[in-house]
N, C-alpha and C. Protein backbone atom coordinates (compact mmCIF):
# COMPACT_ATOMS: atom_id res chain seq x y z
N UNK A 1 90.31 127.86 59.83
CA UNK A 1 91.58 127.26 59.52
C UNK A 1 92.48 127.16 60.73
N UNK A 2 92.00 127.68 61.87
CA UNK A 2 93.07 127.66 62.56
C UNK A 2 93.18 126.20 63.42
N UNK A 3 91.67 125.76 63.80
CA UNK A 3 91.68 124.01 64.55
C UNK A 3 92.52 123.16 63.17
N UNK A 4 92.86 123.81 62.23
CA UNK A 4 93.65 122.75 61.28
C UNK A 4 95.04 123.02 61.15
N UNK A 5 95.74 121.89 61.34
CA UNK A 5 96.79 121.43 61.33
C UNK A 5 97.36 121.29 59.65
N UNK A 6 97.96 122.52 59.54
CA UNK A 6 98.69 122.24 58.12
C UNK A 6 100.35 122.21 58.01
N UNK A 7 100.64 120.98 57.21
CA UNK A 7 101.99 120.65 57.40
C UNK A 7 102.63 120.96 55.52
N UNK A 8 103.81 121.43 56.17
CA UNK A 8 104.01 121.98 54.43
C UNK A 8 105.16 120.75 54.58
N UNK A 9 105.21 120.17 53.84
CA UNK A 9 106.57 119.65 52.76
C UNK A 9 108.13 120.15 53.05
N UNK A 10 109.13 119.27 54.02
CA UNK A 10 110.29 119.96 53.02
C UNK A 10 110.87 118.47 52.16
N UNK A 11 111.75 119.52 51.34
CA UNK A 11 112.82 118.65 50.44
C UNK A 11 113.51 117.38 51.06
N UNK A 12 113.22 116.94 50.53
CA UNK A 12 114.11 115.40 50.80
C UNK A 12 115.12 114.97 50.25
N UNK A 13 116.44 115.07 51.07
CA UNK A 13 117.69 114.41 49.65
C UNK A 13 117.75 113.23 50.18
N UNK A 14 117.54 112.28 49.14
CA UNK A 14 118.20 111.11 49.29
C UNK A 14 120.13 110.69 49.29
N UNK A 15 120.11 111.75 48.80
CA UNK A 15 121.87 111.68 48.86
C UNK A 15 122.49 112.44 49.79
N UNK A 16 121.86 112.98 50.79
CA UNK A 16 122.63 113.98 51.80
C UNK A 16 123.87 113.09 52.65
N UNK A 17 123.35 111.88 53.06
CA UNK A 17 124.57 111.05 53.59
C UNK A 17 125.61 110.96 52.53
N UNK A 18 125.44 110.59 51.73
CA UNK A 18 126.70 110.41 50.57
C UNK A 18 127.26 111.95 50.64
N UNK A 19 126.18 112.70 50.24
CA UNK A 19 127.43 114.00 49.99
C UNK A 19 128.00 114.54 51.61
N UNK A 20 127.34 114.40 52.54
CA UNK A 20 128.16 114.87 53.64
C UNK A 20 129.79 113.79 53.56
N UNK A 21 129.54 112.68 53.72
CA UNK A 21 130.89 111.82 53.32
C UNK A 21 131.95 112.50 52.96
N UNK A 22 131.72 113.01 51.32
CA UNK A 22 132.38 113.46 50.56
C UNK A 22 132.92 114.95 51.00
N UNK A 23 131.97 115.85 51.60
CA UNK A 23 132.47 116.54 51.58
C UNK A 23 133.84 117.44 52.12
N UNK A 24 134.50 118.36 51.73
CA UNK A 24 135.81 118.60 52.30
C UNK A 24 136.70 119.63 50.91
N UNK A 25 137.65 119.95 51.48
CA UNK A 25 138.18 120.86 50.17
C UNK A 25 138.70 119.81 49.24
N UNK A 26 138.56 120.43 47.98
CA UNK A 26 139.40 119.86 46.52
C UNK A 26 138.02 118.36 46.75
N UNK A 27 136.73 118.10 47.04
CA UNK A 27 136.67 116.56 46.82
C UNK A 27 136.09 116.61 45.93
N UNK A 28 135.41 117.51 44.73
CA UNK A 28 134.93 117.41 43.67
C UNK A 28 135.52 117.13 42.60
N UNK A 29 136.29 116.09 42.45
CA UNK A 29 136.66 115.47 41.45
C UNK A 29 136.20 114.78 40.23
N UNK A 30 136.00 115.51 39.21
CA UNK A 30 135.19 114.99 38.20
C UNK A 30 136.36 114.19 37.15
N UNK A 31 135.39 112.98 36.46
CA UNK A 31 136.47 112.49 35.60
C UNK A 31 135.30 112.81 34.20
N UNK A 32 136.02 113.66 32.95
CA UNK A 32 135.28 113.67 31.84
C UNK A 32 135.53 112.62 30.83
N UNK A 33 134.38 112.74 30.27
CA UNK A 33 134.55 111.49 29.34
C UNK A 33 133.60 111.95 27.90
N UNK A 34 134.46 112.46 26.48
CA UNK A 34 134.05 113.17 25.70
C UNK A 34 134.09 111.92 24.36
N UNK A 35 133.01 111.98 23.81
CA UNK A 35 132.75 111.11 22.49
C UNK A 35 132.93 112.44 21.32
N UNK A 36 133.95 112.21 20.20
CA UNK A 36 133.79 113.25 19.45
C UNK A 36 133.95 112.14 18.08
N UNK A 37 132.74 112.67 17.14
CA UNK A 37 132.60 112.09 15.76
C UNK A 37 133.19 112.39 15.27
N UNK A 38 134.12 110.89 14.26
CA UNK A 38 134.80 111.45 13.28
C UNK A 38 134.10 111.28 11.74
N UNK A 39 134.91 110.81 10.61
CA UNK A 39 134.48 110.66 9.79
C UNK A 39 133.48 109.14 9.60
N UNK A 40 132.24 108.92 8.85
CA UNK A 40 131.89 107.95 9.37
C UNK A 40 131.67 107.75 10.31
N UNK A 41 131.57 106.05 10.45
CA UNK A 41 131.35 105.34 11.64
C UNK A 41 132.23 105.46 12.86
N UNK A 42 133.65 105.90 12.42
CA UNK A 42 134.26 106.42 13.19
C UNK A 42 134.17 107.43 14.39
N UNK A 43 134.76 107.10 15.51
CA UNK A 43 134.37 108.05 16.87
C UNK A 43 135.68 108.36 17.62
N UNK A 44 136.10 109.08 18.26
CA UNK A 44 137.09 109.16 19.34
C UNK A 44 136.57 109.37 20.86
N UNK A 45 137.06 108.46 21.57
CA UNK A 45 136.49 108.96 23.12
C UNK A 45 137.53 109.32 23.86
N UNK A 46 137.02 110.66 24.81
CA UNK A 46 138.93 110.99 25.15
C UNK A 46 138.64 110.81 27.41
N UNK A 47 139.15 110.33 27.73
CA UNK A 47 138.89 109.79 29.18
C UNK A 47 140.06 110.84 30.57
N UNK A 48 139.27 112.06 30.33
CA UNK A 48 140.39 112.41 31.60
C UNK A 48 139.63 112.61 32.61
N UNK A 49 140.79 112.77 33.70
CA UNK A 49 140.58 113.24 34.89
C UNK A 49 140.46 112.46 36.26
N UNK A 50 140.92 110.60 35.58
CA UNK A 50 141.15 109.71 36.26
C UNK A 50 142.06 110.17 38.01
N UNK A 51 141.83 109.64 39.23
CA UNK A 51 142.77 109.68 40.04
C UNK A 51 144.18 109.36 39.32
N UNK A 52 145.48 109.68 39.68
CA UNK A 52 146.82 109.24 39.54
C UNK A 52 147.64 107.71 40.06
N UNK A 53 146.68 107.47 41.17
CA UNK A 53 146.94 106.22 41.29
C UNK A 53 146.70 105.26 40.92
N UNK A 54 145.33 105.02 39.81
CA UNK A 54 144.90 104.62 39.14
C UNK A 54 146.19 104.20 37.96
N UNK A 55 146.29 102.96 37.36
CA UNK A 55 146.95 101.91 36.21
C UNK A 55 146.49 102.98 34.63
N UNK A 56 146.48 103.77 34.02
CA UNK A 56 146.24 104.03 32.71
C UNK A 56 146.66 103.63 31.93
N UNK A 57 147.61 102.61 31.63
CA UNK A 57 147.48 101.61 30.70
C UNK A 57 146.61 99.94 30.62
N UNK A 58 147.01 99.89 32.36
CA UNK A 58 145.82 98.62 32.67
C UNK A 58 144.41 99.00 32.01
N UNK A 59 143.80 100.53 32.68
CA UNK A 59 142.68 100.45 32.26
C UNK A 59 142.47 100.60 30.53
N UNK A 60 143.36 101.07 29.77
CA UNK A 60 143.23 101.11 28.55
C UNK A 60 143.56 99.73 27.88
N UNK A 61 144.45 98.70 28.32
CA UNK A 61 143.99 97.56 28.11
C UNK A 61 142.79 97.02 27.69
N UNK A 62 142.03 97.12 29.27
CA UNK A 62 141.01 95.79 29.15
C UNK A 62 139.89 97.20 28.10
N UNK A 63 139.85 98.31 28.17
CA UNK A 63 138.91 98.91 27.19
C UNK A 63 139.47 98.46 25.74
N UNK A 64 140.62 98.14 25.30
CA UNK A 64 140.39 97.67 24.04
C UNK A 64 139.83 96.23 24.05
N UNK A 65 140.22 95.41 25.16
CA UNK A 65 139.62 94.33 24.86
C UNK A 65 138.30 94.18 25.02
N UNK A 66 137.89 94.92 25.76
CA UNK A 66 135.99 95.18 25.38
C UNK A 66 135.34 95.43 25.10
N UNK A 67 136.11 96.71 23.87
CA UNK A 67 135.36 97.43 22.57
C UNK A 67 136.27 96.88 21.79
N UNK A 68 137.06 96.19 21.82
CA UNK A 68 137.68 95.55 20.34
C UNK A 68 137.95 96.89 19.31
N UNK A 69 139.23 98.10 20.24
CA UNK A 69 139.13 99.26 19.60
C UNK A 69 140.56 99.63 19.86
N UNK A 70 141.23 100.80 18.92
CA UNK A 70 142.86 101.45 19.35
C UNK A 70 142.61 102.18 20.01
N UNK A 71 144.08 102.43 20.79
CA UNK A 71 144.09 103.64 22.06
C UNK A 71 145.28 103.66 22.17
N UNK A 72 145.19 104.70 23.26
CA UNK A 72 146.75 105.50 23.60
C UNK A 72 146.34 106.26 24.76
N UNK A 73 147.79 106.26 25.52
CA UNK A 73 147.61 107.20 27.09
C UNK A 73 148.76 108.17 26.19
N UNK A 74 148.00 109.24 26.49
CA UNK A 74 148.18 110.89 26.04
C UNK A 74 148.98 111.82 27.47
N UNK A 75 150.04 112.21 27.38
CA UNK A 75 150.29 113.07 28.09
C UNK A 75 150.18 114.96 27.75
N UNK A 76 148.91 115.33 28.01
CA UNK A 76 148.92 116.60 27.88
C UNK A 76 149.38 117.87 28.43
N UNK A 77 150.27 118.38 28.29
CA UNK A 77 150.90 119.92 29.60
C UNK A 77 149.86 120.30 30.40
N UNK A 78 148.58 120.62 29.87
CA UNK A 78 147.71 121.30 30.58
C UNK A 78 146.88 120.98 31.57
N UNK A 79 146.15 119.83 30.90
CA UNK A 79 145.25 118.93 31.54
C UNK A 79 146.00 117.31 32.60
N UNK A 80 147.34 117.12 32.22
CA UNK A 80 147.68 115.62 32.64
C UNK A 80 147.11 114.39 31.66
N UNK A 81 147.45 113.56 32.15
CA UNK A 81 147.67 112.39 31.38
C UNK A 81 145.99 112.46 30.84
N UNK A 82 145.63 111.66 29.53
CA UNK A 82 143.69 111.08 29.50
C UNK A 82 144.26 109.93 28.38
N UNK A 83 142.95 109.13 28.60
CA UNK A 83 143.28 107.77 27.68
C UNK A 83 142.59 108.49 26.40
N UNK A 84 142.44 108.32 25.43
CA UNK A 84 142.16 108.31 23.97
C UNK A 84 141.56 106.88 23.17
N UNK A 85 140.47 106.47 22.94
CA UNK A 85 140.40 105.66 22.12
C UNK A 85 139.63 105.90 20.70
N UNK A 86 140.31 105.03 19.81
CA UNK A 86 139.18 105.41 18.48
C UNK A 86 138.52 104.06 18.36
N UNK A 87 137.29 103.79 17.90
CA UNK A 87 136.89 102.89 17.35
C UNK A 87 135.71 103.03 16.28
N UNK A 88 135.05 101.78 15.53
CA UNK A 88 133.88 102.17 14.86
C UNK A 88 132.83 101.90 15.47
N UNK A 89 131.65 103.07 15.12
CA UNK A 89 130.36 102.80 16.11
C UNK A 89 129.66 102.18 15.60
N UNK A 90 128.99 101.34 16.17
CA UNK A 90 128.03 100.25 15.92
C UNK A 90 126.24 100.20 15.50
């Protein structure tokens, strides 16, 4: 074994450029996005954690006009603002 040349494997990230980019303090910014069943066909989806500079009524706009559904921008103490929509599921 020793005239042989053995090569082990390492890991490969395909995303190491992207996450070096990103990285830095506070850049893990997650935005959640929770579907909770209601009665029926009925659903609520609740949308936080958007940047602040971001429009939250623009974007709750065009989401009713593309689920053809109600909503509301929610101001919560704890968490900050999240959009809210209800609609029926399909």
């Amino acid at each position: 074994m020793s005239d042989l040349d053995i090569q082990i494997p390492t890991a490969f990230d395909p995303f190491a450029d992207a996450n070096a980019e990103d990285a830095g303090a506070g850049a893990k910014e997650y935005v959640h996005i929770r579907i909770q069943q209601r009665n029926g066909r009925k659903s609520l989806t609740t949308v936080q954690g958007l940047k602040k500079e971001f429009s939250y009524n623009k974007i709750l706009k065009d989401l009713k006009k593309e689920f053809c559904c109600n909503g509301t921008v929610v101001q919560d103490p704890e968490l900050g603002k999240k959009i809210q929509r209800t609609c029926l599921s399909s």
